[in-house]
N, C-alpha and C. Protein backbone atom coordinates (compact mmCIF):
# COMPACT_ATOMS: atom_id res chain seq x y z
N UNK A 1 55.00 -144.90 -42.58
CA UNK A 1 54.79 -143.77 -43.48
C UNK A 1 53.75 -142.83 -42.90
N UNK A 2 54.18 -141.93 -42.97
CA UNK A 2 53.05 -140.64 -42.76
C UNK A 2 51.75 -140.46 -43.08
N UNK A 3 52.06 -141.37 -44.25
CA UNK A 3 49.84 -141.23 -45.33
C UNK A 3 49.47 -142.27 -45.09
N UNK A 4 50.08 -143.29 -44.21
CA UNK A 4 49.08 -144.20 -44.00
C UNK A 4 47.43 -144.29 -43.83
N UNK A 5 46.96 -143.41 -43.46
CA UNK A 5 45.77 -142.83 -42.82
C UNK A 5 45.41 -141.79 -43.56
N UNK A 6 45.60 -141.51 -44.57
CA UNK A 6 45.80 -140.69 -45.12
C UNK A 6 46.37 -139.17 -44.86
N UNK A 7 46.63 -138.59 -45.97
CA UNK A 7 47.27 -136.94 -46.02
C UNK A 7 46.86 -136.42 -44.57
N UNK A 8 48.63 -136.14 -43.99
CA UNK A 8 48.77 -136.05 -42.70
C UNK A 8 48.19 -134.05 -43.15
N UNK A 9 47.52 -133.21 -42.42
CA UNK A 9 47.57 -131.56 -42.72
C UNK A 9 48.12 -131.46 -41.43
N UNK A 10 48.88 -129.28 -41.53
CA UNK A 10 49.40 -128.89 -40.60
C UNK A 10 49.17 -127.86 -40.66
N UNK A 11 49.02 -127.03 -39.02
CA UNK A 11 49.04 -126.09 -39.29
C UNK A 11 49.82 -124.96 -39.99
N UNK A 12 49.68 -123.73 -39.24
CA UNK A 12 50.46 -122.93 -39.76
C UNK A 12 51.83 -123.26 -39.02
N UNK A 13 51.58 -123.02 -38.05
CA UNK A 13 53.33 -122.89 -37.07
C UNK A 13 53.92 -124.47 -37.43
N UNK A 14 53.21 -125.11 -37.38
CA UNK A 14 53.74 -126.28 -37.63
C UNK A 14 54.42 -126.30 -38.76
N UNK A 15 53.93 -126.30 -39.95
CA UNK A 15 54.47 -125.75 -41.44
C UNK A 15 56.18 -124.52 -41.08
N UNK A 16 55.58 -123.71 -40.07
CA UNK A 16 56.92 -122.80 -39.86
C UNK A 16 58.17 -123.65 -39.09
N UNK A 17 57.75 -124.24 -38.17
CA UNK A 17 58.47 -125.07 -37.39
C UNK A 17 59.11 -126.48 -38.51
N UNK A 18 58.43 -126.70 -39.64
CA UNK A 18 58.99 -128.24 -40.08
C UNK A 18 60.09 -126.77 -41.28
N UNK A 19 59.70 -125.70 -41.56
CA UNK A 19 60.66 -125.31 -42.26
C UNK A 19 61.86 -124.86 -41.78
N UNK A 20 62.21 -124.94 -40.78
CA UNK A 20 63.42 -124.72 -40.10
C UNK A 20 64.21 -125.48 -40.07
N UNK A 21 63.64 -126.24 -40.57
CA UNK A 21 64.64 -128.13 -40.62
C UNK A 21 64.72 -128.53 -42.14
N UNK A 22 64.59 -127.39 -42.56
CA UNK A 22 65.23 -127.84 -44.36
C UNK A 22 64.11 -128.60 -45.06
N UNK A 23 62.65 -128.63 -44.41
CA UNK A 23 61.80 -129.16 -45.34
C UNK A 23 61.45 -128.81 -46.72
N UNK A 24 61.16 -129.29 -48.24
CA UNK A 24 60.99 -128.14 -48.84
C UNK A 24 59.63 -127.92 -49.44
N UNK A 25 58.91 -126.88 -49.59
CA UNK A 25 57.57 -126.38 -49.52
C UNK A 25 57.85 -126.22 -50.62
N UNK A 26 56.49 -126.83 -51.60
CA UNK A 26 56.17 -126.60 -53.02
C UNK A 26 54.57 -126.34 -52.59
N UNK A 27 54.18 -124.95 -53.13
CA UNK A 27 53.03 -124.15 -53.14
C UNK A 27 52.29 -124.59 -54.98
N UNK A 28 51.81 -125.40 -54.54
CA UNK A 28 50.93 -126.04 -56.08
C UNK A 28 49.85 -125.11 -56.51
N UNK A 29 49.50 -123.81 -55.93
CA UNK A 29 48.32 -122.81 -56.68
C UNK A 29 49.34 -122.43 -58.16
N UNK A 30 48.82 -121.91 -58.85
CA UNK A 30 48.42 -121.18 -60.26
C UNK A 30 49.32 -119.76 -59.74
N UNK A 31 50.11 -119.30 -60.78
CA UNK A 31 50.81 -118.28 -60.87
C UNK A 31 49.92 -116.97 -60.29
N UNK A 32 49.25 -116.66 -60.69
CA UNK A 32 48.07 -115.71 -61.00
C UNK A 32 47.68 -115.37 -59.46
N UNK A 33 47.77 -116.59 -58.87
CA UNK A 33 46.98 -117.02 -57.44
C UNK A 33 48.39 -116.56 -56.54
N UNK A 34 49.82 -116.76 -56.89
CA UNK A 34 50.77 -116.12 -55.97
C UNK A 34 50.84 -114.64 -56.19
N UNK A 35 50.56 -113.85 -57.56
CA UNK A 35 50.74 -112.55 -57.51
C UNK A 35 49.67 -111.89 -56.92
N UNK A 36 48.56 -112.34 -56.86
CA UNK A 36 47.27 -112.06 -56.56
C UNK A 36 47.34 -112.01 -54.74
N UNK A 37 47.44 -113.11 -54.16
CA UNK A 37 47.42 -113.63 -52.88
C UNK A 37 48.87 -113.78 -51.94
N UNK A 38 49.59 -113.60 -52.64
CA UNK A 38 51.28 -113.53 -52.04
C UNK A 38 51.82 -115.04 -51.78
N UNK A 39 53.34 -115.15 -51.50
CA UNK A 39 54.19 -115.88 -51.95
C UNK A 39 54.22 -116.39 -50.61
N UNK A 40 54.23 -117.62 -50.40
CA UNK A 40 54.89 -117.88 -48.62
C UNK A 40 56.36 -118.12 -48.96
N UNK A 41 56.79 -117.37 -48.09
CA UNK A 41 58.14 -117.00 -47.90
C UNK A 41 58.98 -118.11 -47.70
N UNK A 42 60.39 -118.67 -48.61
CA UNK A 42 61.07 -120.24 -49.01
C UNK A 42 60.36 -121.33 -49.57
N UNK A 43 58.99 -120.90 -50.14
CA UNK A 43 58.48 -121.80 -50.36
C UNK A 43 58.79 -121.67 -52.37
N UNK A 44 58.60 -122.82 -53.16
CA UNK A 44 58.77 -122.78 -54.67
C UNK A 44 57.14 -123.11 -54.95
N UNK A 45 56.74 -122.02 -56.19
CA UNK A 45 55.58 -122.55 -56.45
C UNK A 45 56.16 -123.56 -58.13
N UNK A 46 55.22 -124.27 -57.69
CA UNK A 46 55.37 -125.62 -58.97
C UNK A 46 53.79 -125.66 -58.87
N UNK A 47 52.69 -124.92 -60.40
CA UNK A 47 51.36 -124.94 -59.91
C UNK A 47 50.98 -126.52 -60.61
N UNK A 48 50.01 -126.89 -59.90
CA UNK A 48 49.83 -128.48 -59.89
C UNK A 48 49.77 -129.38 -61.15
N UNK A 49 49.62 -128.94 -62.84
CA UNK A 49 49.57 -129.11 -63.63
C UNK A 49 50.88 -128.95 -64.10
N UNK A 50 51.49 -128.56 -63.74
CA UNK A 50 53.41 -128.51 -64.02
C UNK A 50 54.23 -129.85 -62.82
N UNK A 51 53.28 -129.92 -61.79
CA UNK A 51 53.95 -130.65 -60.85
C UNK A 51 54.40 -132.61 -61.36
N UNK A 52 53.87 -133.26 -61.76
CA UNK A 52 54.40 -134.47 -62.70
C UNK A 52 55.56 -134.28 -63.43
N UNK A 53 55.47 -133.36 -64.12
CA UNK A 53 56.94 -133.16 -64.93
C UNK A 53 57.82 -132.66 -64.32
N UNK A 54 57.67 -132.16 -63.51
CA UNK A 54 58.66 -131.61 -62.43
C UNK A 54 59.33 -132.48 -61.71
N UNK A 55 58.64 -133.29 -61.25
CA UNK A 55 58.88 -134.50 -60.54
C UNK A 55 59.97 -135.43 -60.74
N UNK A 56 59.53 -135.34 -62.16
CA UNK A 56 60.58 -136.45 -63.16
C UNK A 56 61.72 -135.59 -64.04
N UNK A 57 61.59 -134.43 -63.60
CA UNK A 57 62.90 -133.44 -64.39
C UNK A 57 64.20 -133.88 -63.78
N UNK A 58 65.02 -134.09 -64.94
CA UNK A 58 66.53 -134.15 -64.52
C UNK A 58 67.19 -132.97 -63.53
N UNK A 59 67.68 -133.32 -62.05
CA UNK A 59 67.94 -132.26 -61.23
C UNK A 59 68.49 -131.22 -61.81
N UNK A 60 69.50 -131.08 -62.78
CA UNK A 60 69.97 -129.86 -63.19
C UNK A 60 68.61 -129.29 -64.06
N UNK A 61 68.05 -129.63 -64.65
CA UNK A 61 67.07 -128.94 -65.23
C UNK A 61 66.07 -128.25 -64.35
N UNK A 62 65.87 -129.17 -62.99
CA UNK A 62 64.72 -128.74 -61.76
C UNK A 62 65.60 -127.20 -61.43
N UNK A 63 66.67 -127.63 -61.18
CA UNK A 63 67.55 -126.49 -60.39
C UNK A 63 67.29 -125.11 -61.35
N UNK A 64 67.11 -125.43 -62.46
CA UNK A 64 67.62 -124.56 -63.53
C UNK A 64 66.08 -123.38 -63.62
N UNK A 65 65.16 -124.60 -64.05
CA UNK A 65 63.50 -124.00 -63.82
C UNK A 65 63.15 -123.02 -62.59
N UNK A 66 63.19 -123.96 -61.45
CA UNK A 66 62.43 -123.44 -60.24
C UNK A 66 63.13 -122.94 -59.21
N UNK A 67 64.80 -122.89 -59.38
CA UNK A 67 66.04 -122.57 -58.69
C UNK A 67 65.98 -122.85 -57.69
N UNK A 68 65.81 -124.19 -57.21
CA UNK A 68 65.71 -124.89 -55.61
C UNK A 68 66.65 -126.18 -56.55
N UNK A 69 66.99 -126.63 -55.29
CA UNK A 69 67.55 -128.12 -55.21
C UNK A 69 66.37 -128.98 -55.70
N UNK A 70 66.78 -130.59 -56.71
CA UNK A 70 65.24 -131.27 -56.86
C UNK A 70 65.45 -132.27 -55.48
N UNK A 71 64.05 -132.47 -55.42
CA UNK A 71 63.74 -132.98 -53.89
C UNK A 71 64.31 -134.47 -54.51
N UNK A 72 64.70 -135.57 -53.73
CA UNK A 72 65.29 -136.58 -53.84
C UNK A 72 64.18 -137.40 -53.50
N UNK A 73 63.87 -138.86 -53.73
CA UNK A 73 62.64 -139.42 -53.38
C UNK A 73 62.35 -139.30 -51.91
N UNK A 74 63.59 -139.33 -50.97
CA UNK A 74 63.36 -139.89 -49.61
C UNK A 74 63.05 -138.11 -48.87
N UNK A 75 63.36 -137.53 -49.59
CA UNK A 75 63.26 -135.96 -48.69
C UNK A 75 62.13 -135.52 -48.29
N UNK A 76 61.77 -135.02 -47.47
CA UNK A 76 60.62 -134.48 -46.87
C UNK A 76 60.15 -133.05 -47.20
N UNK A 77 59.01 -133.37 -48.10
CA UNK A 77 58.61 -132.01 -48.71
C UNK A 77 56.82 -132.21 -48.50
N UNK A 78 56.94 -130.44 -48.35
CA UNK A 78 55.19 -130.23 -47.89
C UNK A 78 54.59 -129.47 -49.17
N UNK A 79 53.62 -129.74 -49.63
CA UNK A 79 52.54 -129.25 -50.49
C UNK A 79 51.88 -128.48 -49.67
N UNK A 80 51.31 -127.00 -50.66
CA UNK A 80 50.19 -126.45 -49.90
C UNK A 80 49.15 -125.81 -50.85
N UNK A 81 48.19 -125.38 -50.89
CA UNK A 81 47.46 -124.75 -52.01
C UNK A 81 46.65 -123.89 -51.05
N UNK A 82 45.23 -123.39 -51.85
CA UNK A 82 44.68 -122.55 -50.48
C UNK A 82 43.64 -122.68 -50.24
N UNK A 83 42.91 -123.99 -50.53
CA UNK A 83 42.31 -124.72 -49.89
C UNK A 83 42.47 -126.21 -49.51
N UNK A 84 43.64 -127.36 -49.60
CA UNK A 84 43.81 -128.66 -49.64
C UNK A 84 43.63 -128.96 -50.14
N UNK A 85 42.56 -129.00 -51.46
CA UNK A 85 42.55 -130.17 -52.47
C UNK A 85 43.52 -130.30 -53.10
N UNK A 86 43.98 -129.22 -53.67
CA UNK A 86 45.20 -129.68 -54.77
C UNK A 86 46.41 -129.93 -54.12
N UNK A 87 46.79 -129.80 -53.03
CA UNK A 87 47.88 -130.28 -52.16
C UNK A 87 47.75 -131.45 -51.98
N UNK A 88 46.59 -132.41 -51.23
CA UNK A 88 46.29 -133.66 -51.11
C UNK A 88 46.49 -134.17 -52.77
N UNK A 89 46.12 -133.55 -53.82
CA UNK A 89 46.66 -134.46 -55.51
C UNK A 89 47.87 -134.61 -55.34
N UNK A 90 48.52 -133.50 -54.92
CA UNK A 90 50.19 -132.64 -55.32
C UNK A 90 50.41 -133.85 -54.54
N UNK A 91 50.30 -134.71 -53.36
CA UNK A 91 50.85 -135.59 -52.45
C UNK A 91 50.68 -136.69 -52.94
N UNK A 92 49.15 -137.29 -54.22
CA UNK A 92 48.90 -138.38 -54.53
C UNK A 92 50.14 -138.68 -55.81
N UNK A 93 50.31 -137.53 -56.30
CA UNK A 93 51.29 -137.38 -57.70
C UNK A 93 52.58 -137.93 -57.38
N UNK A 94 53.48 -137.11 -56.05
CA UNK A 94 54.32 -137.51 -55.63
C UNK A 94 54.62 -139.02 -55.32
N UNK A 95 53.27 -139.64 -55.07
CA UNK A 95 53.55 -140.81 -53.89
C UNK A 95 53.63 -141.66 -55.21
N UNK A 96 52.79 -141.71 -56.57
CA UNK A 96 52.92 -142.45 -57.73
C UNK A 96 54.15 -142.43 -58.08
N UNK A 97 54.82 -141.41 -57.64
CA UNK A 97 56.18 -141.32 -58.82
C UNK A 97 56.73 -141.93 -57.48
N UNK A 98 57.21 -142.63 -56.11
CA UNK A 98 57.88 -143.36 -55.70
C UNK A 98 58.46 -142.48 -54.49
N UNK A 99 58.13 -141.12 -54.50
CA UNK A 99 58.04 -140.18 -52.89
C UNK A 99 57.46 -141.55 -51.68
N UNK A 100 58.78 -140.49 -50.82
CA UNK A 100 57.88 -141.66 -49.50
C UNK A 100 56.91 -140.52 -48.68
């Protein structure tokens, strides 16, 4: 597993480079914080206090909310915020609910 060692971070290009391969980027800042600071481009914001229920939303309902596919346990998805803390939660949240 990747977190063995804990929360693997990446850069930027790296982040650009893992999105070319269908990774999917959930941006955990606060609404306020994407109109304010801008959107990274394919990425879904789910802000981190919505992210648990999200998690556990029935896929047609995920699809329906945040209009992305819901990530499947085994899929490879990156958190980001805009400083790491709440990305490193956004990763602890995931890993409780059974994310690898």
């Amino acid at each position: 597993s990747l977190c063995v060692a804990g929360p693997p971070s990446l850069s930027y290009q790296e982040l650009k480079d893992l999105k070319k391969a269908n990774v999917l980027h959930i941006d955990v800042r606060e609404r306020w914080e994407i109109d304010r600071f801008g959107k990274i481009p394919e990425s879904i914001n789910i802000p981190l206090g919505e992210l648990m229920e999200a998690l556990q939303m029935d896929p047609m309902e995920f699809k329906e909310q945040y209009d992305q596919k819901m990530p499947s346990k085994s899929d490879p998805v990156v958190f980001s915020c805009l400083a790491g803390t709440r990305s490193k939660q956004a990763l602890g949240f995931a890993m409780s609910l059974g994310f690898s």
